[in-house]
PDB file of N, CA and C in Angstrom:
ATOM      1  N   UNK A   1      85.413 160.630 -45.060  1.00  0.00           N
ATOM      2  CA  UNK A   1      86.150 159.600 -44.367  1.00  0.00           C
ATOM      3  C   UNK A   1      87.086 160.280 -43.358  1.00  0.00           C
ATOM      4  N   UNK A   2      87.136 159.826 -42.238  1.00  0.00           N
ATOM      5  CA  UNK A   2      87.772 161.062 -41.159  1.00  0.00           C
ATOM      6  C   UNK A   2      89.393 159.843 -40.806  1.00  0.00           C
ATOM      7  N   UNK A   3      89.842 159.058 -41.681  1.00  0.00           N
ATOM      8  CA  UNK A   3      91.164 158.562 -41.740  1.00  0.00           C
ATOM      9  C   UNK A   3      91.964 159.031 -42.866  1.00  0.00           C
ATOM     10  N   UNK A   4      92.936 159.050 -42.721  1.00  0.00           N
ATOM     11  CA  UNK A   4      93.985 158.946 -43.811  1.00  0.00           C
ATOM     12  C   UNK A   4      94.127 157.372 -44.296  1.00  0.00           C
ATOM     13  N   UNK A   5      94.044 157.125 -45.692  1.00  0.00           N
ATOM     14  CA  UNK A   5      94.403 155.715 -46.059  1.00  0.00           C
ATOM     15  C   UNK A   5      95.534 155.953 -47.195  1.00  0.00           C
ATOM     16  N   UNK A   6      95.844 154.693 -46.742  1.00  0.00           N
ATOM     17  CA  UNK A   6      97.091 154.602 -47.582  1.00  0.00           C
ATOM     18  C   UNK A   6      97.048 153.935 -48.725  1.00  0.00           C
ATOM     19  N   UNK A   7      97.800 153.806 -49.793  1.00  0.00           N
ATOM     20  CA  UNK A   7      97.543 153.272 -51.151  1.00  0.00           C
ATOM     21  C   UNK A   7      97.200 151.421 -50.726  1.00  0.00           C
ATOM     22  N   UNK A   8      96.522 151.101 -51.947  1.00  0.00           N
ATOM     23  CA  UNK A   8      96.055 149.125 -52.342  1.00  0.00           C
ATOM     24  C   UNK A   8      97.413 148.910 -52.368  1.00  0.00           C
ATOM     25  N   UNK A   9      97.794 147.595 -51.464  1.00  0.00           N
ATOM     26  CA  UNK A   9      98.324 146.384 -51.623  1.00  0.00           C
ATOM     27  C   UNK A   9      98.872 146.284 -52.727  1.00  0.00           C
ATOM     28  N   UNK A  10      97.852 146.200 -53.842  1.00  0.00           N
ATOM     29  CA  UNK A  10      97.370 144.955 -55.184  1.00  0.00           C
ATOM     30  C   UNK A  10      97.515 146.332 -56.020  1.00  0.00           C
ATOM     31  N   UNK A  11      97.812 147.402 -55.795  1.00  0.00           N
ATOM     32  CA  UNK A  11      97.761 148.639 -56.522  1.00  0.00           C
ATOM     33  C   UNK A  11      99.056 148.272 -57.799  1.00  0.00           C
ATOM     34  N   UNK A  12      98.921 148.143 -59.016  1.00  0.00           N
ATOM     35  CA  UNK A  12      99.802 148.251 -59.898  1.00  0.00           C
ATOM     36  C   UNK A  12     100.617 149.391 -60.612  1.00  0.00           C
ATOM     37  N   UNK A  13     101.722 149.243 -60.714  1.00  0.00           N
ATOM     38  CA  UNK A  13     102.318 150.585 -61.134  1.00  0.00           C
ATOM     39  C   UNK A  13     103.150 150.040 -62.152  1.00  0.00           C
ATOM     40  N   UNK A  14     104.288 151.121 -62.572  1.00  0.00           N
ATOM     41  CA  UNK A  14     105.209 150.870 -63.711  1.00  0.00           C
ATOM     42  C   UNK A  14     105.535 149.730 -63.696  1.00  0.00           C
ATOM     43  N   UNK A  15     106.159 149.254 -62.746  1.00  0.00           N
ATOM     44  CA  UNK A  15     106.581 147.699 -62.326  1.00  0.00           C
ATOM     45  C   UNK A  15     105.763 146.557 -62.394  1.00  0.00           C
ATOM     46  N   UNK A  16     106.144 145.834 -63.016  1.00  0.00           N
ATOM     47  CA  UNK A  16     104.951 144.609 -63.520  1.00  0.00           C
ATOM     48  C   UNK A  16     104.617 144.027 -62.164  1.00  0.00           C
ATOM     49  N   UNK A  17     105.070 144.222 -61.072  1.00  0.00           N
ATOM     50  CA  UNK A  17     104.933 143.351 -59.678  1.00  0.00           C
ATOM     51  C   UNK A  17     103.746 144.246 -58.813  1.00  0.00           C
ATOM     52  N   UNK A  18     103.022 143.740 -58.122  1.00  0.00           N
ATOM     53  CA  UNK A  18     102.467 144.461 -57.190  1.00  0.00           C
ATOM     54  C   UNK A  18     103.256 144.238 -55.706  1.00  0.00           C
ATOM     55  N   UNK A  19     103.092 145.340 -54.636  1.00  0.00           N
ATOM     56  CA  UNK A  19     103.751 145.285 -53.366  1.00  0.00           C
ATOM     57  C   UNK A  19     103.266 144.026 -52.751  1.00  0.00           C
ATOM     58  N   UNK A  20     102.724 143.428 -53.148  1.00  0.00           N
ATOM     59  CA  UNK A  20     102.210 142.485 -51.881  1.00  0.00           C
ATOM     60  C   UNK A  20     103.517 141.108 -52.562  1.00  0.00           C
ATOM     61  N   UNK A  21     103.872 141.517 -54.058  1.00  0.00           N
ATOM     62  CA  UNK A  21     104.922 140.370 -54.876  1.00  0.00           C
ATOM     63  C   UNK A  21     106.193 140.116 -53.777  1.00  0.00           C
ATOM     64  N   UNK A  22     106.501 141.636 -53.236  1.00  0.00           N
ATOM     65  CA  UNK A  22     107.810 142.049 -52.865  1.00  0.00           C
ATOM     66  C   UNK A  22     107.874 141.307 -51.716  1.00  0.00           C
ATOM     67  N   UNK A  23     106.783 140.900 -50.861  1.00  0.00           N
ATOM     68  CA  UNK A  23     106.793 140.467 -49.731  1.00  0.00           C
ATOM     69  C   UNK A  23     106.687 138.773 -49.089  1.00  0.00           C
ATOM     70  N   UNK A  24     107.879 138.200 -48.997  1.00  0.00           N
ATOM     71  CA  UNK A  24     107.443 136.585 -48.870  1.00  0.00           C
ATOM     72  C   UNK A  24     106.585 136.365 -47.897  1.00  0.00           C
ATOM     73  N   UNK A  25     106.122 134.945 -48.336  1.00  0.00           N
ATOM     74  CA  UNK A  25     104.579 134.493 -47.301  1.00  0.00           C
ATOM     75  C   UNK A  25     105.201 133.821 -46.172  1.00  0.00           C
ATOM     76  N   UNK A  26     106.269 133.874 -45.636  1.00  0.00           N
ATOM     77  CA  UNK A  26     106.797 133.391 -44.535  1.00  0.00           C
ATOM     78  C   UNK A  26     107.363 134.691 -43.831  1.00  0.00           C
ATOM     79  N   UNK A  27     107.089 135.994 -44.065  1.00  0.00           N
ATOM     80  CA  UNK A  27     107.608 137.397 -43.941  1.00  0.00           C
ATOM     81  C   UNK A  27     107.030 137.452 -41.888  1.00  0.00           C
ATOM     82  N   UNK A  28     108.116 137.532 -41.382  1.00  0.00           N
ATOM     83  CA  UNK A  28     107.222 138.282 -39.988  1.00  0.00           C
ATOM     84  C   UNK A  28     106.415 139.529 -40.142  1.00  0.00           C
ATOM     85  N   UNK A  29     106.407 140.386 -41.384  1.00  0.00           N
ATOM     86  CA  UNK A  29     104.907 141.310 -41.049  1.00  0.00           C
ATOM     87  C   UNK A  29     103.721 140.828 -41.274  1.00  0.00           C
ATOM     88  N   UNK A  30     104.208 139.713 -41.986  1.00  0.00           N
ATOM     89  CA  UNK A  30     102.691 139.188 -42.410  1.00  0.00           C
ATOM     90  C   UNK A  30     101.879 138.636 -41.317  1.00  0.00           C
ATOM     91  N   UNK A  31     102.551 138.131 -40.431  1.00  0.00           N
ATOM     92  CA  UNK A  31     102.358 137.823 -38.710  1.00  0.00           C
ATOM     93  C   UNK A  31     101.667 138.949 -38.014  1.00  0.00           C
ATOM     94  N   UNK A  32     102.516 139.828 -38.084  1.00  0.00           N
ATOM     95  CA  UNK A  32     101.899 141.099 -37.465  1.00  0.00           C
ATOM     96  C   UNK A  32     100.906 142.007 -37.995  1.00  0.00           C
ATOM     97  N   UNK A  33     100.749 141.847 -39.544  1.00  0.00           N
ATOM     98  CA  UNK A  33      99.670 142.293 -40.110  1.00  0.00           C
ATOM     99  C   UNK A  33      98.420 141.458 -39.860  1.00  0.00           C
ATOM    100  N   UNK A  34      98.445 139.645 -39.418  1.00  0.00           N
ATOM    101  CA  UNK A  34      97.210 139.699 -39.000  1.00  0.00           C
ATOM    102  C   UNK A  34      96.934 139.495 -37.285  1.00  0.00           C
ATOM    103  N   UNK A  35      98.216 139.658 -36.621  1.00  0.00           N
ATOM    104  CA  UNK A  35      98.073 139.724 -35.627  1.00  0.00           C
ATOM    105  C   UNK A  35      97.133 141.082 -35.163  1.00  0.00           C
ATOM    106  N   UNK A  36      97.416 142.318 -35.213  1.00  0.00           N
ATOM    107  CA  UNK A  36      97.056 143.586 -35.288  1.00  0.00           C
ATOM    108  C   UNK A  36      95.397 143.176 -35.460  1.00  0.00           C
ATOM    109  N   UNK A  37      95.625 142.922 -36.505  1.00  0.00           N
ATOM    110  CA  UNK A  37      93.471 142.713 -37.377  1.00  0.00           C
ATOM    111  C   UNK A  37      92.814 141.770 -36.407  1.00  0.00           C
ATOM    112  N   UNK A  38      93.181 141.088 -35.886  1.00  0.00           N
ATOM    113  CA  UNK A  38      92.299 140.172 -35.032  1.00  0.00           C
ATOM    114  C   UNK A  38      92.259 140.830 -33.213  1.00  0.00           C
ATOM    115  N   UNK A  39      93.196 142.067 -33.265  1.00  0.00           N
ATOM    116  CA  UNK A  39      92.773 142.540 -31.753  1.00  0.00           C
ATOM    117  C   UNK A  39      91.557 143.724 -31.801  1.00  0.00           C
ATOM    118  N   UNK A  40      91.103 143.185 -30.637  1.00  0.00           N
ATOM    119  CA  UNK A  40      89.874 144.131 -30.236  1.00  0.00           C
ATOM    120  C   UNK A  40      90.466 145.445 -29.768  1.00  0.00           C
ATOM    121  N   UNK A  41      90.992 146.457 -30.518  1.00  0.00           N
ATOM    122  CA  UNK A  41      91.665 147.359 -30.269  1.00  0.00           C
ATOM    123  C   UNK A  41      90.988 148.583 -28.644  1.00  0.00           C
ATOM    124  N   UNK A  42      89.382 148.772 -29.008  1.00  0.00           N
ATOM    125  CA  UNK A  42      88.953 149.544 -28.190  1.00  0.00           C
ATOM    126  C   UNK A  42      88.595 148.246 -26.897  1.00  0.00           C
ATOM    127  N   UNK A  43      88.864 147.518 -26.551  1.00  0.00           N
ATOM    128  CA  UNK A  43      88.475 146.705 -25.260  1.00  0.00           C
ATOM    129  C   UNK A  43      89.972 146.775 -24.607  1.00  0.00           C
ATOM    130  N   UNK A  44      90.832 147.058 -25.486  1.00  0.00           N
ATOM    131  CA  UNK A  44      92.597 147.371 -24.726  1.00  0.00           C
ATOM    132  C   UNK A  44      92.760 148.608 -24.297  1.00  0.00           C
ATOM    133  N   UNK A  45      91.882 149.723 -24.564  1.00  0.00           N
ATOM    134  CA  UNK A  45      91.679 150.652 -24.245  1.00  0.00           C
ATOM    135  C   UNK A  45      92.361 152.109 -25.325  1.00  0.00           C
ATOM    136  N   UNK A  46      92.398 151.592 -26.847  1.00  0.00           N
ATOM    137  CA  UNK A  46      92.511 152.723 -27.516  1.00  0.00           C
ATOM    138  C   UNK A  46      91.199 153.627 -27.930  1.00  0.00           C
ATOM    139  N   UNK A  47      91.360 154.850 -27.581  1.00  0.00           N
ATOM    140  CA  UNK A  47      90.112 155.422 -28.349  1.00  0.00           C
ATOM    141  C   UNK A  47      90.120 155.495 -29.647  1.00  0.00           C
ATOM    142  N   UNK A  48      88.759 155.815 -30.034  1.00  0.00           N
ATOM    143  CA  UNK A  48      88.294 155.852 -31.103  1.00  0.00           C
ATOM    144  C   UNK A  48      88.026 157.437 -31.567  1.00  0.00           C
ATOM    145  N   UNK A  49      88.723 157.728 -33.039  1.00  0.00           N
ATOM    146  CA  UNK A  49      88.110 159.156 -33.407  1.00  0.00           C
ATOM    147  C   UNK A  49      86.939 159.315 -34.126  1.00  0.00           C
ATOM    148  N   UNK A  50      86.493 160.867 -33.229  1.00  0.00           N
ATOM    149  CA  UNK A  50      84.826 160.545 -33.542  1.00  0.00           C
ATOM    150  C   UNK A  50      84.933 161.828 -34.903  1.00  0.00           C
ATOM    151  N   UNK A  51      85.991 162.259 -35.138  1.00  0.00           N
ATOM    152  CA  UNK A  51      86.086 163.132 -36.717  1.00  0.00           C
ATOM    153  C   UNK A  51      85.535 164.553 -35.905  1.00  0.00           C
ATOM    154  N   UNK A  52      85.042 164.761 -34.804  1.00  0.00           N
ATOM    155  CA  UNK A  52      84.217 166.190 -34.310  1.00  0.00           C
ATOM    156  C   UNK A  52      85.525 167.154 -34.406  1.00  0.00           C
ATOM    157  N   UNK A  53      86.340 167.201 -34.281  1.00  0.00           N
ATOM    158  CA  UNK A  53      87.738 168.490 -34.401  1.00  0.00           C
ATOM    159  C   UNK A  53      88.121 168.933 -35.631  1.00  0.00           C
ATOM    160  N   UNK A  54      88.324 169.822 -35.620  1.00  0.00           N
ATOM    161  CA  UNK A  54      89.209 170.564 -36.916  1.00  0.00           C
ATOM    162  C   UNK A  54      90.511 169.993 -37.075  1.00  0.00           C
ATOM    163  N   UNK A  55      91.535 170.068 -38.442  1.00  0.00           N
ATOM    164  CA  UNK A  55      92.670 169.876 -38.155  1.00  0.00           C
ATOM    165  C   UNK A  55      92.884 168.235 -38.767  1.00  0.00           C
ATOM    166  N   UNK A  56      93.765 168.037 -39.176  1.00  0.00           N
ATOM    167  CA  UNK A  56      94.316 167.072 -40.101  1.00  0.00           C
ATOM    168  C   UNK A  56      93.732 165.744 -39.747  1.00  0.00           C
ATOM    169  N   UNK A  57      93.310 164.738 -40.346  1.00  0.00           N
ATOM    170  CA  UNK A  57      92.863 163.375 -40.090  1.00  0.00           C
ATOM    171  C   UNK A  57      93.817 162.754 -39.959  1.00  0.00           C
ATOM    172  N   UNK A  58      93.667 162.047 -38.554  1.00  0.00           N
ATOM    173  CA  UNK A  58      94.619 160.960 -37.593  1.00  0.00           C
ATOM    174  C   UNK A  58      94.793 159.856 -38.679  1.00  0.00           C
ATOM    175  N   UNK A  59      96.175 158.944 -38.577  1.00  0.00           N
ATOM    176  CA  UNK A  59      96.437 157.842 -39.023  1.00  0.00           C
ATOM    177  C   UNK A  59      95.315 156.647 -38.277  1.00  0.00           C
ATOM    178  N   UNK A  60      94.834 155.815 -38.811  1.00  0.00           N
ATOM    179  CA  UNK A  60      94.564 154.758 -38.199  1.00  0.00           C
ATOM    180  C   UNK A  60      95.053 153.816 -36.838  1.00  0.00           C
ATOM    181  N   UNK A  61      94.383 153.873 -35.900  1.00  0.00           N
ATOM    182  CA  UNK A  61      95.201 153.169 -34.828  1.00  0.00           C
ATOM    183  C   UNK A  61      96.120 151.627 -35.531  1.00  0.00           C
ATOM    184  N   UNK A  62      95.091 150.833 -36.266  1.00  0.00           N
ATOM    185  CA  UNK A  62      95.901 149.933 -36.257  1.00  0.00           C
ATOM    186  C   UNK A  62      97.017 149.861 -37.027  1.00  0.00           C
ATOM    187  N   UNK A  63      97.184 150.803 -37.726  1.00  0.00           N
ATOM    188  CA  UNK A  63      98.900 150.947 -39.009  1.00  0.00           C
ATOM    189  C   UNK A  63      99.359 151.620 -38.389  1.00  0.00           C
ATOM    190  N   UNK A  64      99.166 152.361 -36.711  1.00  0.00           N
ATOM    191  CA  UNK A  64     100.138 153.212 -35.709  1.00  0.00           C
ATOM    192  C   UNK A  64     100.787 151.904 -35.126  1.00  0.00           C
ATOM    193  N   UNK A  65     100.261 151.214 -34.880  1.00  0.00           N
ATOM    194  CA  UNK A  65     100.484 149.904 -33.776  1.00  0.00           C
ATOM    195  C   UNK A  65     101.136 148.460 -34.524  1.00  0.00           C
ATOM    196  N   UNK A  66     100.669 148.517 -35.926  1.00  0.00           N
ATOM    197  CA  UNK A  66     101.561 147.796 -36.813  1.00  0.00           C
ATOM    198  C   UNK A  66     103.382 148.488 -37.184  1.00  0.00           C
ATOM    199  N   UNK A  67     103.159 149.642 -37.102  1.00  0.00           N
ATOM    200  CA  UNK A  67     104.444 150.528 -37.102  1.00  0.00           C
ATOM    201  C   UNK A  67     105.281 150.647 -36.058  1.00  0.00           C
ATOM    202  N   UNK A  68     104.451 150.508 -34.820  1.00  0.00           N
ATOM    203  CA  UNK A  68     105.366 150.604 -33.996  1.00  0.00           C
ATOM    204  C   UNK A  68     106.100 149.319 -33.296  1.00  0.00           C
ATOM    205  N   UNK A  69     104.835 148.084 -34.023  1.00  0.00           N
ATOM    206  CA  UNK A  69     105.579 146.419 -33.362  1.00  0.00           C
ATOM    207  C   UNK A  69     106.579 146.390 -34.581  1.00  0.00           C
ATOM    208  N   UNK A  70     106.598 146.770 -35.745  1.00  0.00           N
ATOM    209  CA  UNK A  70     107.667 146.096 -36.649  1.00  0.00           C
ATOM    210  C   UNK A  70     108.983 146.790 -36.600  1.00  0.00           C
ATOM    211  N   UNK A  71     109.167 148.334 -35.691  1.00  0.00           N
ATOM    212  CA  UNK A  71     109.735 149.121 -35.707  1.00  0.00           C
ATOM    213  C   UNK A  71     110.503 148.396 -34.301  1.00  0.00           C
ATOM    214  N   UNK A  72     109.665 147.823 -33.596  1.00  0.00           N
ATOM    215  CA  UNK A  72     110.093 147.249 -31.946  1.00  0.00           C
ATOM    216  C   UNK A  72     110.835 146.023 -32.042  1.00  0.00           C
ATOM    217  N   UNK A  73     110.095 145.166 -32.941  1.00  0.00           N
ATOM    218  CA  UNK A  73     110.606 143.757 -33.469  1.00  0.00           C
ATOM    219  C   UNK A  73     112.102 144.305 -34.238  1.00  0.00           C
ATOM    220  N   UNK A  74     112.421 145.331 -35.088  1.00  0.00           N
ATOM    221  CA  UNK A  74     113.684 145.314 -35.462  1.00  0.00           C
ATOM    222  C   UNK A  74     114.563 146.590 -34.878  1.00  0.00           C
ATOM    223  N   UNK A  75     114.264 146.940 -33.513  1.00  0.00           N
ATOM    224  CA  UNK A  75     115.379 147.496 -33.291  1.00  0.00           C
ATOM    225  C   UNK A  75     115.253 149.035 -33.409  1.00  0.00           C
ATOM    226  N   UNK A  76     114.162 149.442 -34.104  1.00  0.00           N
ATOM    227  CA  UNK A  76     114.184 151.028 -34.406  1.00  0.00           C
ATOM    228  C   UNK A  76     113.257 151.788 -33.597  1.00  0.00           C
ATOM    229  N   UNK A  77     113.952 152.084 -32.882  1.00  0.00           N
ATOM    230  CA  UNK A  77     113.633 153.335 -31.701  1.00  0.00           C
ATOM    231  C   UNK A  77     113.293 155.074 -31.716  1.00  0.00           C
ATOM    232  N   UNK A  78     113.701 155.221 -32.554  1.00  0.00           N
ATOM    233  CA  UNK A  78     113.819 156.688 -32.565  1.00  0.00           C
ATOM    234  C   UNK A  78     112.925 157.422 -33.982  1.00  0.00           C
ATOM    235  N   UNK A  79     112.263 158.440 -33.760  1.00  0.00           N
ATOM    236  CA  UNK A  79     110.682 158.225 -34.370  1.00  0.00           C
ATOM    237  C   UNK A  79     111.338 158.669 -35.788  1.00  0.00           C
ATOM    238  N   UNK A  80     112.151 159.664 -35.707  1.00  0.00           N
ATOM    239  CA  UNK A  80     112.993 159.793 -37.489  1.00  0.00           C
ATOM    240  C   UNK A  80     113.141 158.749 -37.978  1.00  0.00           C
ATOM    241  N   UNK A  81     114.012 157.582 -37.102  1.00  0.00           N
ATOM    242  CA  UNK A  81     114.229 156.198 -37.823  1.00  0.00           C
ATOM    243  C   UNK A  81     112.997 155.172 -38.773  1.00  0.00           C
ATOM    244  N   UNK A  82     112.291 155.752 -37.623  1.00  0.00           N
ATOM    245  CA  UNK A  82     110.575 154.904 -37.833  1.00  0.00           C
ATOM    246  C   UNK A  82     110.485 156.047 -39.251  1.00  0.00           C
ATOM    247  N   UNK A  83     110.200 156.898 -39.277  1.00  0.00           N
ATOM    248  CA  UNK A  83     109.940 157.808 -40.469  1.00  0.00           C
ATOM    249  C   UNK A  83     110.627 157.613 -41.687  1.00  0.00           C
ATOM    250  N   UNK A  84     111.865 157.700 -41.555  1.00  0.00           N
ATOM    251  CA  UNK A  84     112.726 157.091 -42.724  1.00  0.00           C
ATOM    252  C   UNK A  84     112.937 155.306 -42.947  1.00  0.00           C
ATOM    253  N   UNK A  85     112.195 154.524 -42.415  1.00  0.00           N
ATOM    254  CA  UNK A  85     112.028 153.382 -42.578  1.00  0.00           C
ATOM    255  C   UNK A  85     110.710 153.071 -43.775  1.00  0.00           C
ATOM    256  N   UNK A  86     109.686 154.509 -42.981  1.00  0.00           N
ATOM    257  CA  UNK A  86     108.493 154.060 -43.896  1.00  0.00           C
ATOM    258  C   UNK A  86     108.737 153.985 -45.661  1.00  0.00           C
ATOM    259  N   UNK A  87     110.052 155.165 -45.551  1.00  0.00           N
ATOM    260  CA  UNK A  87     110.375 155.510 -47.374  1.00  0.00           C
ATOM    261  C   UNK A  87     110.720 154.108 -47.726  1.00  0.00           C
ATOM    262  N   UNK A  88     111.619 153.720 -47.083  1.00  0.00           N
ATOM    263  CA  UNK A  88     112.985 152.619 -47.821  1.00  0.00           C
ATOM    264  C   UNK A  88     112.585 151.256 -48.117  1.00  0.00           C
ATOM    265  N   UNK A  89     111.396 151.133 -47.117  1.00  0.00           N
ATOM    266  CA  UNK A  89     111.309 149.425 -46.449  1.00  0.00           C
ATOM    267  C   UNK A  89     110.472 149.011 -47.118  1.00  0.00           C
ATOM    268  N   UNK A  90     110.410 148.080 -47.872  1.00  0.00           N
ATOM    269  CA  UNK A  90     109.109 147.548 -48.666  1.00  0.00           C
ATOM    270  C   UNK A  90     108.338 146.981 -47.986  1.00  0.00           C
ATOM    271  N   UNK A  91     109.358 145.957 -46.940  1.00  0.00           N
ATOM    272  CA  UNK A  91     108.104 145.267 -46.063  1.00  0.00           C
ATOM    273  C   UNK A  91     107.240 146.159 -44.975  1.00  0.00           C
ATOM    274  N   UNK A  92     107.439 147.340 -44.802  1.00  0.00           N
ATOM    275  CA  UNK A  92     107.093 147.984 -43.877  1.00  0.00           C
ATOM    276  C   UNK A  92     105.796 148.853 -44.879  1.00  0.00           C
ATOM    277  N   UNK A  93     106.392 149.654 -46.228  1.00  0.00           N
ATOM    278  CA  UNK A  93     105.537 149.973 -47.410  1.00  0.00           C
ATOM    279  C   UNK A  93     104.245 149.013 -47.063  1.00  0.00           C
ATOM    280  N   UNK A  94     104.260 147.604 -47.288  1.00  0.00           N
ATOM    281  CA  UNK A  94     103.343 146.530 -47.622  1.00  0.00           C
ATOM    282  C   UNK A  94     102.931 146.554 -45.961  1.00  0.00           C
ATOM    283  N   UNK A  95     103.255 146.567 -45.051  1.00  0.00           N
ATOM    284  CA  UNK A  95     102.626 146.810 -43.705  1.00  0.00           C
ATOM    285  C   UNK A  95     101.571 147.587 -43.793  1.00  0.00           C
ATOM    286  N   UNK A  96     102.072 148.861 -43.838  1.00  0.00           N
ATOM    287  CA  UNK A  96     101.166 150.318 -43.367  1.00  0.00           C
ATOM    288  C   UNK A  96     100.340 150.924 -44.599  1.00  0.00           C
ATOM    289  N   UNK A  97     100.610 150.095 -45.891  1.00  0.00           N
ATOM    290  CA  UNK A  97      99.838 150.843 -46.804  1.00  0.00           C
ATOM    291  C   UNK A  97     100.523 152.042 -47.560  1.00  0.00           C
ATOM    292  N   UNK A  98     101.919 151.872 -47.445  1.00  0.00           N
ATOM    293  CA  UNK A  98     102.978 153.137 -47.868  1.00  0.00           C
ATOM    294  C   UNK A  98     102.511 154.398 -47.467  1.00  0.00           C
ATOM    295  N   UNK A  99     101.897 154.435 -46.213  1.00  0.00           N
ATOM    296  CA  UNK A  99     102.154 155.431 -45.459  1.00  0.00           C
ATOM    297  C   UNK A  99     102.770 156.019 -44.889  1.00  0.00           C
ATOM    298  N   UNK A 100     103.091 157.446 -44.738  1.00  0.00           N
ATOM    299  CA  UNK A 100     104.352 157.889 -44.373  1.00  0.00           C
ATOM    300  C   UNK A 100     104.682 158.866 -43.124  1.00  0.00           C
ATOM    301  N   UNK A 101     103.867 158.337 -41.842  1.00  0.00           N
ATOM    302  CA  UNK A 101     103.963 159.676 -41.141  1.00  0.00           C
ATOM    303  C   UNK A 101     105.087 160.267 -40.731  1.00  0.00           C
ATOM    304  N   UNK A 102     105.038 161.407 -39.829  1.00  0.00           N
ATOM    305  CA  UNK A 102     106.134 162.581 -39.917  1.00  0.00           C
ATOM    306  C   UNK A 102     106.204 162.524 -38.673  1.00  0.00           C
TER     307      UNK A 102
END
């Protein structure tokens, strides 16, 4: 698989709740999580990785572009901020798949 994925939604842990519990159904990511899924990403002109290079597997365009509208929608500019948002934020956790780039 030439992506990085990030942990299930619906993934259960110590906590009797799953991440998707944490997140209300009136939540603006939930907006932007299916806003994102319904764009034709390569007709806007993102490329696509074809996996041919050496060297660490790229994040997914669309949890780059979900990260960076929920990061835009509240204000956070500065890419540390975006980074230390991914730890803290549940709704952002439940965005990107608790992914954490650097």
């Amino acid at each position: 698989m030439p992506f990085i994925k990030g942990e299930d939604r619906n993934q259960i842990h110590l906590l009797p709740n799953t991440l998707d519990d944490f997140v209300e159904e009136e939540s603006p990511v939930r907006v932007i999580d299916a806003y994102v899924d319904c764009l034709a990403l390569e007709e806007l002109g993102f490329q696509v990785f074809s996996g041919a290079r050496a060297g660490q597997k790229p994040y997914r365009r669309e949890d780059l572009l979900k990260l960076y509208l929920y990061c835009y929608m509240n204000g956070i500019r500065s890419s540390r901020k975006m980074e230390t948002e991914t730890k803290r934020n549940i709704e952002l956790m439940w965005l990107i798949s608790k992914l954490q780039p650097d």
